[in-house]
C-alpha atoms as a PDB file:
ATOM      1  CA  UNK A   1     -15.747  23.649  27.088  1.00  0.00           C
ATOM      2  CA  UNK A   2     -13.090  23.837  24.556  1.00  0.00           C
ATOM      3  CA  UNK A   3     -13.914  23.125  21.039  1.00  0.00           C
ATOM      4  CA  UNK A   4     -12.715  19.143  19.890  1.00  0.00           C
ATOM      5  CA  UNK A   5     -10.001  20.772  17.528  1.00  0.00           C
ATOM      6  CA  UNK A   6      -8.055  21.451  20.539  1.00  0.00           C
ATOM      7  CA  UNK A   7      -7.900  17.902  21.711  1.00  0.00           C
ATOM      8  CA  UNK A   8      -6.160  16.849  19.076  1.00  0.00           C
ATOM      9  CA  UNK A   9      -2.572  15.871  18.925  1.00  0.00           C
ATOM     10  CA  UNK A  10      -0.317  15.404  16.844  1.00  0.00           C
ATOM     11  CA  UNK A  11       2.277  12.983  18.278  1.00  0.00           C
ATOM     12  CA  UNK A  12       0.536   9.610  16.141  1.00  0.00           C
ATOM     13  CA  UNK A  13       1.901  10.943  12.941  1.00  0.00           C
ATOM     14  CA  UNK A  14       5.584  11.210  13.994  1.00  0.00           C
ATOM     15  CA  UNK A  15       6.888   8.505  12.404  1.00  0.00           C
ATOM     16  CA  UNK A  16       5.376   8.424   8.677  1.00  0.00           C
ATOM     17  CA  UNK A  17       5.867  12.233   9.071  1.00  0.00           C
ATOM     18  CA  UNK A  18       9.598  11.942   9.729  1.00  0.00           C
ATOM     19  CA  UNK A  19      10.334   9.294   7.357  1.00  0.00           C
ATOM     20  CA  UNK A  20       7.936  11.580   4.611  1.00  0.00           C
ATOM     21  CA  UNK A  21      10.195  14.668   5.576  1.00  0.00           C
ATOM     22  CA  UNK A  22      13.632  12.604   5.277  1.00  0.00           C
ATOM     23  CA  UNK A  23      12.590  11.047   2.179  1.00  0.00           C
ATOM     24  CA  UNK A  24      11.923  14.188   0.463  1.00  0.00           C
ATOM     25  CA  UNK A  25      14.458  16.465   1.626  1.00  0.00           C
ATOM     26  CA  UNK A  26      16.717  13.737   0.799  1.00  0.00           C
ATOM     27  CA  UNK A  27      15.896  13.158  -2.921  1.00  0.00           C
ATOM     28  CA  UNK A  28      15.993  17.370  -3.418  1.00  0.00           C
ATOM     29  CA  UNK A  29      18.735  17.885  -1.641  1.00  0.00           C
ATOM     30  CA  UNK A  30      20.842  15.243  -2.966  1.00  0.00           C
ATOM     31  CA  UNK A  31      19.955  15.360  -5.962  1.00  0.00           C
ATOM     32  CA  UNK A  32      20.182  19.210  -6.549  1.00  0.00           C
ATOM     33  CA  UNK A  33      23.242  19.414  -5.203  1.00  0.00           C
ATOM     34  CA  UNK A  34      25.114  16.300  -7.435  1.00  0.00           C
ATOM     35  CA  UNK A  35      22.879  18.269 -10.618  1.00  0.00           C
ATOM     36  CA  UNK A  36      24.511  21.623  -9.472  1.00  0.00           C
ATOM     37  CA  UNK A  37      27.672  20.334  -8.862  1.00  0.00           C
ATOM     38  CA  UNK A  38      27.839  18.680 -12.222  1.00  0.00           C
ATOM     39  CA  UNK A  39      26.387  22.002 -14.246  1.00  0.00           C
ATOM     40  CA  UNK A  40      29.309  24.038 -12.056  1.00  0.00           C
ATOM     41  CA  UNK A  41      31.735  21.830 -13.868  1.00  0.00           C
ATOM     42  CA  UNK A  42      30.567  22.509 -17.294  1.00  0.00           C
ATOM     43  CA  UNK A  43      28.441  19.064 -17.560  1.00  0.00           C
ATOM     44  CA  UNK A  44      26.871  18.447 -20.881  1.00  0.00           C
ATOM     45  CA  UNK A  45      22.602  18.431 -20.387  1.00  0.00           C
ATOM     46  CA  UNK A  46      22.916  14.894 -21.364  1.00  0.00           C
ATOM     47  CA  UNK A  47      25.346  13.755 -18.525  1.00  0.00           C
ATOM     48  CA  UNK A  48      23.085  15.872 -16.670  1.00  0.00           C
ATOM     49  CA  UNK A  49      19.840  14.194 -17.075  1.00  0.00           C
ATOM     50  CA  UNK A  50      21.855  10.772 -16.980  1.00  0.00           C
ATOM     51  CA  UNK A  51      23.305  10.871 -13.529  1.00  0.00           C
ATOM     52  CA  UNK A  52      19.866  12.728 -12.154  1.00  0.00           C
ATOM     53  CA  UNK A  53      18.178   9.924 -13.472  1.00  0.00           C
ATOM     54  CA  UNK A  54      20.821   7.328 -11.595  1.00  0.00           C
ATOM     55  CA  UNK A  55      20.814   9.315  -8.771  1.00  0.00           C
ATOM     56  CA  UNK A  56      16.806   9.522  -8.505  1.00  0.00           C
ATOM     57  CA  UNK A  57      16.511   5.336  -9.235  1.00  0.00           C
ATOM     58  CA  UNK A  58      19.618   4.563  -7.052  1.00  0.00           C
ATOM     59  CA  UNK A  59      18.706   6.821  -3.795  1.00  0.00           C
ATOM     60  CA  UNK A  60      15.379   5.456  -3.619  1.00  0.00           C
ATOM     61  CA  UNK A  61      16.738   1.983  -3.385  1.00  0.00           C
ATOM     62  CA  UNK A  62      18.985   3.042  -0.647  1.00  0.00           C
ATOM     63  CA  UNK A  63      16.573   4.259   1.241  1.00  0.00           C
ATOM     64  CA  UNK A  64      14.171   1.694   0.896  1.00  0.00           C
ATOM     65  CA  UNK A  65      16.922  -1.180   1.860  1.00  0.00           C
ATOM     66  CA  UNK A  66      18.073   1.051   4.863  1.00  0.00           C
ATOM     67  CA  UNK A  67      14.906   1.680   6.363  1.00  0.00           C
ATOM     68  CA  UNK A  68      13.506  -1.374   5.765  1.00  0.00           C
ATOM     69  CA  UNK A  69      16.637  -3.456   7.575  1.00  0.00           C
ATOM     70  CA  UNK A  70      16.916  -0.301  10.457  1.00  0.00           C
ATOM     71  CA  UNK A  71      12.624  -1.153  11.146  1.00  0.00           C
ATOM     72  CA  UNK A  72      13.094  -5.096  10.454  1.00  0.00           C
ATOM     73  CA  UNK A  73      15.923  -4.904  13.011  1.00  0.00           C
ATOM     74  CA  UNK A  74      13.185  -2.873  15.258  1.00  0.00           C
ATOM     75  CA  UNK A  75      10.430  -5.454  14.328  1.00  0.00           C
ATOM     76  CA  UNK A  76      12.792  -8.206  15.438  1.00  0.00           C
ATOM     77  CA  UNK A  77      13.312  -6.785  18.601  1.00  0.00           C
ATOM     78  CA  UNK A  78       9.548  -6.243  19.238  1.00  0.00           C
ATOM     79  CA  UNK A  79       8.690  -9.712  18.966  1.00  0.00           C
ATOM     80  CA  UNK A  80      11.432 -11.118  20.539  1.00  0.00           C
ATOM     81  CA  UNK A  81      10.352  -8.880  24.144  1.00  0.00           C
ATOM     82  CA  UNK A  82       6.313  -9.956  23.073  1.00  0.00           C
ATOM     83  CA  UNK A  83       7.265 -13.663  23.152  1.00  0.00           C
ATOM     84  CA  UNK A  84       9.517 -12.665  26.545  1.00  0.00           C
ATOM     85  CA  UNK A  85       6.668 -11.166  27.908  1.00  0.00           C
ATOM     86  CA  UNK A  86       4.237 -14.330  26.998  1.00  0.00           C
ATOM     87  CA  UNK A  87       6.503 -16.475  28.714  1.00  0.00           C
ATOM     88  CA  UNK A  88       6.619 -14.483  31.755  1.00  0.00           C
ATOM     89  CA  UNK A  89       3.132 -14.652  31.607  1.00  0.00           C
ATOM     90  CA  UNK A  90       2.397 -18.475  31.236  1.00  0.00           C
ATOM     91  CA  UNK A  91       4.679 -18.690  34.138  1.00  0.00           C
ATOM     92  CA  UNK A  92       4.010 -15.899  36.288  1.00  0.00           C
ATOM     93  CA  UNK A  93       0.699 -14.845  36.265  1.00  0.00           C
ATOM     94  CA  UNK A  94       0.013 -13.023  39.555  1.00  0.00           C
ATOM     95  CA  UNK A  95       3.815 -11.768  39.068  1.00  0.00           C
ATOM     96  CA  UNK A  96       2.972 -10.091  35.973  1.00  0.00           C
ATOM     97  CA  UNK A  97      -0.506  -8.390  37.390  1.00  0.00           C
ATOM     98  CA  UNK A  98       1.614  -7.442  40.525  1.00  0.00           C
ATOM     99  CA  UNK A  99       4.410  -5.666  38.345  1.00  0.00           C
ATOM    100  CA  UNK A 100       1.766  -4.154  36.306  1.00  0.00           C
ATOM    101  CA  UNK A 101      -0.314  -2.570  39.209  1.00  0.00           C
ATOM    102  CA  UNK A 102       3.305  -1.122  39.886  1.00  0.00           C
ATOM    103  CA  UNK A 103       3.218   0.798  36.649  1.00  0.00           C
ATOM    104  CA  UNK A 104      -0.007   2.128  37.214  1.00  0.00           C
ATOM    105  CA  UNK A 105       0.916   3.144  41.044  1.00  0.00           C
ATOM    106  CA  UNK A 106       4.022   5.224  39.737  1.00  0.00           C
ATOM    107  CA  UNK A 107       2.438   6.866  37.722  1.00  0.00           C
ATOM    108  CA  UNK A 108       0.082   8.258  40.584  1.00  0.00           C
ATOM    109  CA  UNK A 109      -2.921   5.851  40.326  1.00  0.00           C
ATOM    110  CA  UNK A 110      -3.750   4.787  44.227  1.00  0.00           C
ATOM    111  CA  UNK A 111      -2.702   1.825  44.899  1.00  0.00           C
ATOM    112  CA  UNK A 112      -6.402  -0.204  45.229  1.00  0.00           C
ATOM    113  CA  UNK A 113      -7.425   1.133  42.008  1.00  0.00           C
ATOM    114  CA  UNK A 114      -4.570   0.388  40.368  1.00  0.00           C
ATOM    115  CA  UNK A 115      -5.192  -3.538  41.133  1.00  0.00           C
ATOM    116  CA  UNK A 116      -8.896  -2.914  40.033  1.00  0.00           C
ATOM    117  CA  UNK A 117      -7.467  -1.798  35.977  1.00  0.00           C
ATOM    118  CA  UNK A 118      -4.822  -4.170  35.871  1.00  0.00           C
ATOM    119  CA  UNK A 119      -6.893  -7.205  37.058  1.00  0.00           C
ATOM    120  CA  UNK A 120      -9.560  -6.247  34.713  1.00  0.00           C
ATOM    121  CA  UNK A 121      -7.064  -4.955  31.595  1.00  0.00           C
ATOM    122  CA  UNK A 122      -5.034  -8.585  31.979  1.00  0.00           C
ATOM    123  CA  UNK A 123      -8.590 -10.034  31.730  1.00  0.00           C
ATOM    124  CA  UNK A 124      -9.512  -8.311  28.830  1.00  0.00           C
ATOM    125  CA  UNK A 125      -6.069  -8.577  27.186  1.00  0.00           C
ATOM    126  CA  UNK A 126      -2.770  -9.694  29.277  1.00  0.00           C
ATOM    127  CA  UNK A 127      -0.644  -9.443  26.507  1.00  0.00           C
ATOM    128  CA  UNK A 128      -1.404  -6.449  25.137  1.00  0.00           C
ATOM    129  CA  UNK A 129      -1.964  -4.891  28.309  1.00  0.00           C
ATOM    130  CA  UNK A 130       1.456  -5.428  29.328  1.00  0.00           C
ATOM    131  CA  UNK A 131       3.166  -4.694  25.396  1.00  0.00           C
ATOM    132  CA  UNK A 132       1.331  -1.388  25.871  1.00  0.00           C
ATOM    133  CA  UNK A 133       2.030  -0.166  29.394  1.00  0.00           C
ATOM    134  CA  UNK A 134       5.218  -2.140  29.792  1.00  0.00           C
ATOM    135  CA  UNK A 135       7.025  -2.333  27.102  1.00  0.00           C
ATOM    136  CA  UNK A 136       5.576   0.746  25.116  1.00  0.00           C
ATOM    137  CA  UNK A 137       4.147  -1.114  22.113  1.00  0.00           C
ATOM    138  CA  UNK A 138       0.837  -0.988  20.766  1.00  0.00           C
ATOM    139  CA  UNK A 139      -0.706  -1.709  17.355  1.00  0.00           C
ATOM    140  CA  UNK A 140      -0.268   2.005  15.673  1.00  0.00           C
ATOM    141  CA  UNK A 141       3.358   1.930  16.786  1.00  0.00           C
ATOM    142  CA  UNK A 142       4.046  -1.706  15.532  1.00  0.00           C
ATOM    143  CA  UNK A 143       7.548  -1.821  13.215  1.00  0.00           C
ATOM    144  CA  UNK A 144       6.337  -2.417   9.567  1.00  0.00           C
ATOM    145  CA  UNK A 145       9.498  -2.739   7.291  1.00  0.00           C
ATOM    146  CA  UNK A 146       7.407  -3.145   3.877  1.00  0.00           C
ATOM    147  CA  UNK A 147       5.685   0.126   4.651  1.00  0.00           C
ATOM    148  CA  UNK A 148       8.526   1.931   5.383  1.00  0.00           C
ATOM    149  CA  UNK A 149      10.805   0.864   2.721  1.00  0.00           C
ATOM    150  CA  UNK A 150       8.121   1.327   0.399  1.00  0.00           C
ATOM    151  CA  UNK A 151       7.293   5.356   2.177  1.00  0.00           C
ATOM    152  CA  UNK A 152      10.981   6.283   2.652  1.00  0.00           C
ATOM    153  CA  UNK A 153      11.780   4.854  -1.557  1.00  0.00           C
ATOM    154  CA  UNK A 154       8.652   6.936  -3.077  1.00  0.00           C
ATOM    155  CA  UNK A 155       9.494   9.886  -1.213  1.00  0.00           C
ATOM    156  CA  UNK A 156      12.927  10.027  -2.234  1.00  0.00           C
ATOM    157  CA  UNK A 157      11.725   9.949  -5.755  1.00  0.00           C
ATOM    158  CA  UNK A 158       8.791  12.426  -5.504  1.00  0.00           C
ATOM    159  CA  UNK A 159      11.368  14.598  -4.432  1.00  0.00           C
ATOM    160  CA  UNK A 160      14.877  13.562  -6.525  1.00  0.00           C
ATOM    161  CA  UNK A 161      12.309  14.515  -9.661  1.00  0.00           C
ATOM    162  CA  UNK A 162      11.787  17.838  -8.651  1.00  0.00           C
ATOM    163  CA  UNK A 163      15.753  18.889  -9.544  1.00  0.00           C
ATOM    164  CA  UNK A 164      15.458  16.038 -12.753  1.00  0.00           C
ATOM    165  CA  UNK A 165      12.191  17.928 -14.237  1.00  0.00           C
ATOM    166  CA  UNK A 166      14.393  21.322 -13.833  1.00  0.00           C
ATOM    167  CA  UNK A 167      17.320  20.116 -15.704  1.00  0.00           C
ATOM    168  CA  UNK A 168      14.617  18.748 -18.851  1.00  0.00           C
ATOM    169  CA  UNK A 169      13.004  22.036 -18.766  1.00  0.00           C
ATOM    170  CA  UNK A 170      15.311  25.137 -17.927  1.00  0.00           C
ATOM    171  CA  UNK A 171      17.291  26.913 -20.358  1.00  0.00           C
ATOM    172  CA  UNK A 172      21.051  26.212 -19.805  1.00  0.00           C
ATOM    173  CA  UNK A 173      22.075  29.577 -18.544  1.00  0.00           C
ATOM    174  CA  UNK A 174      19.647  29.546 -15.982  1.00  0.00           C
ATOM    175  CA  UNK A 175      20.324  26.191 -15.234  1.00  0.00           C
ATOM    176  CA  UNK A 176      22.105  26.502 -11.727  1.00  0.00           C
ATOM    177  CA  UNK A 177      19.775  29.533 -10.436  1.00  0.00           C
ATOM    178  CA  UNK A 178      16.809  27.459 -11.661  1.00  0.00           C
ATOM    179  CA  UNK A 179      17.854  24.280  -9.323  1.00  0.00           C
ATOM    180  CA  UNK A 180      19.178  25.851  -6.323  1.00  0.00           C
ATOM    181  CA  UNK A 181      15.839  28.417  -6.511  1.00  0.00           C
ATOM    182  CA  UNK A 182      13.183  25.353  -7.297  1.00  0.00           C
ATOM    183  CA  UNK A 183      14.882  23.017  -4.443  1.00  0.00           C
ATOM    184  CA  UNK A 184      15.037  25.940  -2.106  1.00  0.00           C
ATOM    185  CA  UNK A 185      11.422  26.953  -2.329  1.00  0.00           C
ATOM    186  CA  UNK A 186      10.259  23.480  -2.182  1.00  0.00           C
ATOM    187  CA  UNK A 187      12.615  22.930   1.112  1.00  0.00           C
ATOM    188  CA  UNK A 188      10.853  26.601   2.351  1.00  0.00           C
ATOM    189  CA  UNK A 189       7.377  24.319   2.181  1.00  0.00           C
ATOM    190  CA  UNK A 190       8.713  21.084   3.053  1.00  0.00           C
ATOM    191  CA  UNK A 191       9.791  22.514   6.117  1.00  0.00           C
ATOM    192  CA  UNK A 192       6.800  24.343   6.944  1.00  0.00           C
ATOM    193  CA  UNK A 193       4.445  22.057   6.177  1.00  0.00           C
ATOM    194  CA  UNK A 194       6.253  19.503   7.930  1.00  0.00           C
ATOM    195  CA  UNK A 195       6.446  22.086  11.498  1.00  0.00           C
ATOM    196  CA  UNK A 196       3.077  22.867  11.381  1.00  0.00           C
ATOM    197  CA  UNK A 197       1.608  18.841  11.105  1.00  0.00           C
ATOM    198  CA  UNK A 198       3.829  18.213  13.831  1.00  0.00           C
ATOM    199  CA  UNK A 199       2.316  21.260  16.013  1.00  0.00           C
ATOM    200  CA  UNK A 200       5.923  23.214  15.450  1.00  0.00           C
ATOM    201  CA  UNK A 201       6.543  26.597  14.738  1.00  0.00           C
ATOM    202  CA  UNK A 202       6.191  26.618  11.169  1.00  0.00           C
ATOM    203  CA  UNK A 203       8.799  29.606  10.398  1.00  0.00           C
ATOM    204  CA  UNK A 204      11.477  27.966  12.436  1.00  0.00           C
ATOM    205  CA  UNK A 205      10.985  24.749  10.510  1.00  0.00           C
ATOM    206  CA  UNK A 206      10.990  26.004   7.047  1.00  0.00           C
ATOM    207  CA  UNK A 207      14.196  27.646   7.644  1.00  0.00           C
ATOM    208  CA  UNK A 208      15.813  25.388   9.627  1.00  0.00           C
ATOM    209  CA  UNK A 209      15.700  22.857   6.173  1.00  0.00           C
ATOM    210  CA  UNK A 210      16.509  25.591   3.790  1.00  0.00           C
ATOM    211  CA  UNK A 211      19.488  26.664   5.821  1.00  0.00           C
ATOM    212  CA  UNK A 212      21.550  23.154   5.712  1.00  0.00           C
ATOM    213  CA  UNK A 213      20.506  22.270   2.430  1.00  0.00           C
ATOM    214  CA  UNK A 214      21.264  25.899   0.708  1.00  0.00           C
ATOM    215  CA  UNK A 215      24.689  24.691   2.751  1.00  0.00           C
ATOM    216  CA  UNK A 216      24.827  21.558   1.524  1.00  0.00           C
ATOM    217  CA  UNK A 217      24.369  22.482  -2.318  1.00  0.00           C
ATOM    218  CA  UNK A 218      26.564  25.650  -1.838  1.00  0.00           C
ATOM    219  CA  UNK A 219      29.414  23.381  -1.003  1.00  0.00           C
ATOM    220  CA  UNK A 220      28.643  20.894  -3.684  1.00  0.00           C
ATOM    221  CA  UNK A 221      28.464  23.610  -6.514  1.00  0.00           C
ATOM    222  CA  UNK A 222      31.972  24.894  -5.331  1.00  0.00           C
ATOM    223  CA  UNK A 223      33.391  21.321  -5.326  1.00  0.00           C
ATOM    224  CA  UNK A 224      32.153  21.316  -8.776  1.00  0.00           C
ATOM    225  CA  UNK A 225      32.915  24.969  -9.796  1.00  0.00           C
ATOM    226  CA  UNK A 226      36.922  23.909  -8.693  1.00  0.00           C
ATOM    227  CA  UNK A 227      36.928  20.580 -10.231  1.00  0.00           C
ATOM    228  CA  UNK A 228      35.773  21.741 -13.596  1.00  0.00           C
ATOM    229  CA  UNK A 229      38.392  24.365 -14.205  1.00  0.00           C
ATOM    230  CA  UNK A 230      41.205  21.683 -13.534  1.00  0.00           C
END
């Protein structure tokens, strides 16, 4: 018998782990990269710290308005198929157990057993039977716009500081080496970390997000590097 650890899966945590990992890599990346491209220009530590700070206050916001109108718009669409389905319900009783012994039937239950769980599941719980099995909604998976907006905005900023607290502390020479090589090693983890919750390969993950941000702040820093010597 295989030990409980191996039961485990890691599928529930896909969403707050995704919009975690976006949040984060967004506030480094973005923010190193407008700090880099800014100290490749010659920026003064003051404009520095200035637009970091704008950049840190103003992403989050962003990110808290998109994701909570992109789940609100998902929300909205949830309950509008729930009250669908109560309707069909109220009006359609037998219908509805017939179409859900269906479900159970194509997905290889035999057919006399399949009438058995969905006679006793609609007893139990019509509604929820069918949100779960038919339309793919159940509690854990429910849209929650406050949650996300509020997730998506405070990991942004957990990770915008992480260039901001660079730029207060590092000596100016070492400025640009000190941002791309902090962001870089934090991407390395975020990466990781992120591959291995998810059951991932960990290696491929962690470089996978260094890659295209190094990219992303390479380009950036060059943008910068040009416009300053015009």
């Amino acid at each position: 018998m295989r030990p409980k650890d191996h039961d485990r899966h890691t599928l529930g945590s896909a969403g707050w782990l995704r919009a975690a990992v976006l949040g984060a890599n967004d506030g480094i990346v973005s923010t190193s990269s407008l700090l880099l491209g800014l100290a490749a220009a010659q920026g003064s530590h003051r404009t520095l710290l200035l637009s970091g700070t704008a950049a840190l206050v103003a992403g989050a916001m962003s990110m808290a308005a998109g994701e909570y109108v992109s789940v609100h718009s998902q929300a909205d669409t949830e309950s509008a198929a729930l009250a669908q389905e109560r309707a069909e319900l109220r009006d359609d009783f037998v219908g509805e157990r017939h179409e859900l012994t269906e479900i159970y039937v194509r997905r290889g239950v035999e057919a006399a057993l399949a009438r058995e769980v969905a006679s006793q599941l609609m007893a139990h719980d019509a509604l929820g039977s069918h949100a779960r099995d038919e339309l793919g909604i159940s509690p854990t998976s429910r849209a929650r716009p406050l949650q996300a907006a509020f997730a998506s905005a405070a990991s942004f900023s957990v990770g915008a500081a992480l260039p901001l607290a660079v730029v207060a502390i590092a000596p100016a020479p070492y400025l640009i080496a000190a941002i791309a090589t902090s962001g870089l090693a934090c991407l390395l983890f975020l990466g990781g970390w992120s591959a291995k919750v998810g059951g991932a390969d960990v290696r491929v993950g962690a470089l996978r997000v260094a890659f295209w941000s190094a990219l992303a702040m390479a380009v950036t820093t060059a943008v910068g590097a040009a416009v300053g010597r015009l």
